[in-house]
Protein backbone atom coordinates (compact mmCIF):
# COMPACT_ATOMS: atom_id res chain seq x y z
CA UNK A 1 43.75 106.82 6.84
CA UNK A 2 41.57 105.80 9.91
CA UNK A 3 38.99 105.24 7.86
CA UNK A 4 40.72 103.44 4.92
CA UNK A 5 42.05 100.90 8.02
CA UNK A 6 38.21 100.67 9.45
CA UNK A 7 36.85 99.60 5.96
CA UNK A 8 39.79 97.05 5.42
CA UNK A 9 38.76 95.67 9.18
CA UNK A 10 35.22 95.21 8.42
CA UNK A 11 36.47 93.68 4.57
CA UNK A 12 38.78 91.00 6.46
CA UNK A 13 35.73 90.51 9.14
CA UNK A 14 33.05 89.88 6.27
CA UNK A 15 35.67 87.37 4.46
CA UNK A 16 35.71 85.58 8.16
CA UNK A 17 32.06 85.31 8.52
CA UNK A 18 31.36 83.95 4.91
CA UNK A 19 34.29 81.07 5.63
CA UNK A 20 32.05 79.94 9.04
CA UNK A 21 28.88 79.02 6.56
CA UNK A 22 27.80 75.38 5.97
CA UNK A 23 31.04 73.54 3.04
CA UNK A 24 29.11 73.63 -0.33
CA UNK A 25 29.47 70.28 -1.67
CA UNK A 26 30.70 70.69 -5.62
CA UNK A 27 28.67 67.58 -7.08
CA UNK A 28 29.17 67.12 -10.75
CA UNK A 29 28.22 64.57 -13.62
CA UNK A 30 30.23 61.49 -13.51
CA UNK A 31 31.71 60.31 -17.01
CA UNK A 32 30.02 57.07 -18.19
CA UNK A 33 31.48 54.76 -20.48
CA UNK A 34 31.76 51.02 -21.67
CA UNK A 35 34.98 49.93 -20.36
CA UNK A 36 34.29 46.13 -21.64
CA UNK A 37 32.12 44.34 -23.44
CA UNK A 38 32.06 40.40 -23.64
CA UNK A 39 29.44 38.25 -25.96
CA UNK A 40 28.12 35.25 -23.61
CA UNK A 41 27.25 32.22 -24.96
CA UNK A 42 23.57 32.62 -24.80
CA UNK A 43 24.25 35.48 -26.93
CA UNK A 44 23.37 38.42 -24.78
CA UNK A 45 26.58 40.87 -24.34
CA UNK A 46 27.54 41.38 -20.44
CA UNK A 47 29.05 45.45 -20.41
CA UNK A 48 31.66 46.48 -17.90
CA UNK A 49 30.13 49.92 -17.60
CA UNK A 50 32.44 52.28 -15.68
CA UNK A 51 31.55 55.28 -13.63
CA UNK A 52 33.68 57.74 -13.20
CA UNK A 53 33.10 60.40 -10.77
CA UNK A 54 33.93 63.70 -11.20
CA UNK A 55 32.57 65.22 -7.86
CA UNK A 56 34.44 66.76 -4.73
CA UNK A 57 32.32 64.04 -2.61
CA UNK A 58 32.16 60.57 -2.58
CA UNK A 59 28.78 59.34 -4.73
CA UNK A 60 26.78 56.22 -4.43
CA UNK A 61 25.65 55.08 -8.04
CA UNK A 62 22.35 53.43 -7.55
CA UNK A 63 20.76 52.32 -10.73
CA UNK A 64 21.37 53.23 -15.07
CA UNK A 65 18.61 54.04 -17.30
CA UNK A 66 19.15 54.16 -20.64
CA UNK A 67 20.11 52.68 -24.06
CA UNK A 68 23.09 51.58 -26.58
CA UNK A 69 22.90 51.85 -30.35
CA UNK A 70 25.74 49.96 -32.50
CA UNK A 71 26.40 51.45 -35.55
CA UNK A 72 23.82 54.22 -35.48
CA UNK A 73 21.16 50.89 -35.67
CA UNK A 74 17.70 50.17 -33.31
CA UNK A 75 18.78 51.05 -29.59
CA UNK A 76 18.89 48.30 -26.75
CA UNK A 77 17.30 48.79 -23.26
CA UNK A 78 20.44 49.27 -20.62
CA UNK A 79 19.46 49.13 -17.13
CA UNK A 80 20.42 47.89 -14.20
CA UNK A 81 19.99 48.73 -9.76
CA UNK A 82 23.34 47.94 -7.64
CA UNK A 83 25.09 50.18 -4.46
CA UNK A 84 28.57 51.51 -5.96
CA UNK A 85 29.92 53.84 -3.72
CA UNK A 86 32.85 55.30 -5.33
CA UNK A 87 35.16 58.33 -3.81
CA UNK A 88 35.18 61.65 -5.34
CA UNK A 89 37.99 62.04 -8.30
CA UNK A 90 37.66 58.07 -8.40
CA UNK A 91 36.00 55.29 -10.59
CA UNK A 92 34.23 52.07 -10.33
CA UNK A 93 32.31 49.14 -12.45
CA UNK A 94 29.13 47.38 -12.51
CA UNK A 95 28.74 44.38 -15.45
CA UNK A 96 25.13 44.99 -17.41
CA UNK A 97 24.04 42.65 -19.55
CA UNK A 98 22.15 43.31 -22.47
CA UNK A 99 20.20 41.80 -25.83
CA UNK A 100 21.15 42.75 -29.00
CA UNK A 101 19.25 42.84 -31.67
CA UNK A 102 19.95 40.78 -34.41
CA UNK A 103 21.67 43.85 -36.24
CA UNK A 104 23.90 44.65 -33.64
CA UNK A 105 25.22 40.92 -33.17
CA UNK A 106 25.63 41.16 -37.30
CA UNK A 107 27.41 44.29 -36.51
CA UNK A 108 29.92 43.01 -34.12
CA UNK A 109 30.41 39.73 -36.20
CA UNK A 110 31.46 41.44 -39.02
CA UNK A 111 34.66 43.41 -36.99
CA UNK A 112 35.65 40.55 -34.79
CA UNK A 113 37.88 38.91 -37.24
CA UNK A 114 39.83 42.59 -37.97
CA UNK A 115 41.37 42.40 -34.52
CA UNK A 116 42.40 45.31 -33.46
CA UNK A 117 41.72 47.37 -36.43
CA UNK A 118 38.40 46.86 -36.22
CA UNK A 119 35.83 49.37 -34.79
CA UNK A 120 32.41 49.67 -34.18
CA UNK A 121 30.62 53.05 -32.95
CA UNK A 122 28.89 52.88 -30.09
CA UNK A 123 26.53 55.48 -28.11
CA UNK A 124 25.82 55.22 -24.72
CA UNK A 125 22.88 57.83 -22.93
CA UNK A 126 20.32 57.79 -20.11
CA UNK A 127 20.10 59.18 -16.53
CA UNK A 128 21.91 57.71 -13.61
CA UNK A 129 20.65 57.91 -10.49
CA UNK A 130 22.84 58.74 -7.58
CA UNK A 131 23.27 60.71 -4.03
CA UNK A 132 26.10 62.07 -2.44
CA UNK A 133 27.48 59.48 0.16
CA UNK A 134 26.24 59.72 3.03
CA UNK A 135 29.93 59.17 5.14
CA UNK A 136 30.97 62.38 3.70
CA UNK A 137 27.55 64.47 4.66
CA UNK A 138 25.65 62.61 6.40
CA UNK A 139 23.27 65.70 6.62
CA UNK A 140 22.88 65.71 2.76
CA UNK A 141 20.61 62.70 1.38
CA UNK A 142 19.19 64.44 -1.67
CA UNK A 143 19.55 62.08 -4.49
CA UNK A 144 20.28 63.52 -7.62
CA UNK A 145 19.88 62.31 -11.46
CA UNK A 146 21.98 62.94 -13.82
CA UNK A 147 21.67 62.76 -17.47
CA UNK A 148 25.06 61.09 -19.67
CA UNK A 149 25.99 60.24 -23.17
CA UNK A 150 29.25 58.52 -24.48
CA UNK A 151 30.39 58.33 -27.86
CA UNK A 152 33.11 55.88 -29.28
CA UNK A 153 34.52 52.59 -30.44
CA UNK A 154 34.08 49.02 -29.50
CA UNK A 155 37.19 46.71 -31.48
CA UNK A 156 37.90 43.21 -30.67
CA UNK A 157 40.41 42.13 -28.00
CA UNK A 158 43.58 40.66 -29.70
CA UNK A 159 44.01 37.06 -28.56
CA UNK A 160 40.62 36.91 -26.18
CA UNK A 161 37.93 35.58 -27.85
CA UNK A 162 34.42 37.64 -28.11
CA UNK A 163 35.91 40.71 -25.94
CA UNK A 164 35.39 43.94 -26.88
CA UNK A 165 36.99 47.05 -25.22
């Protein structure tokens, strides 16, 4: 018995000492996606790209790398730097603007009279480029990259012209 309640004591110690180590931040991929996409007059499309973050810490988003196909066509160049610090479990939005090709803008025509039963795949990938803020752990200033890819639908906005969502 004494020694059953001197292994429990040094159990309960060993829990106590592991709890006084330095917090493990829990930093995970945020969720990407095209929130918004409006055609400009000049023709290039501006995205509302949202970034959602999925982490226990506040990030700051720093710059995108990537590209968007339409329609399974010729990918675009996305990219973009900006300073979006955006809490943990919370999301945020940068506008992009892109060129499409001649294709894509084709593409997009051929939907935008369906309203809102039109759709038009989309795929979104690349790395984002990101560090844990540095008001919640100010000792941590590793930045981190993380890859991303989002799949789905772009239809027209009923009653706003040239807005997708």
């Amino acid at each position: 018995m004494k020694r059953l309640l001197h292994g429990l004591a040094l159990v309960a110690f060993a829990t106590l000492l592991s709890a006084c180590g330095p917090q493990r931040q829990s930093v995970f991929p945020p969720t990407i996606t095209i929130q918004q996409m409006r055609v400009q007059p000049d023709g290039a499309w501006q995205l509302t790209v949202r970034f959602q973050n999925n982490s226990y810490t506040g990030m700051n988003y720093q710059s995108i790398e990537g590209q968007m196909d339409i329609a399974q066509g010729i990918p675009v160049r996305v990219h973009a730097a900006f300073d979006l610090d955006v809490p943990s479990f919370a999301g945020d939005v940068v506008q992009v603007e892109v060129l499409p090709t001649p294709a894509m803008s084709q593409a997009l025509q051929a939907i935008a009279g369906k309203g809102s039963a039109g759709q038009l795949p989309y795929t979104l990938r690349g790395v984002v480029h990101c560090a844990p803020n540095l008001e919640d752990h100010p000792d941590n200033k590793n930045p981190r990259d993380f890859p991303f890819t989002s799949n789905s639908f772009l239809s027209p906005v009923p009653g706003v012209p040239n807005t997708f969502r």
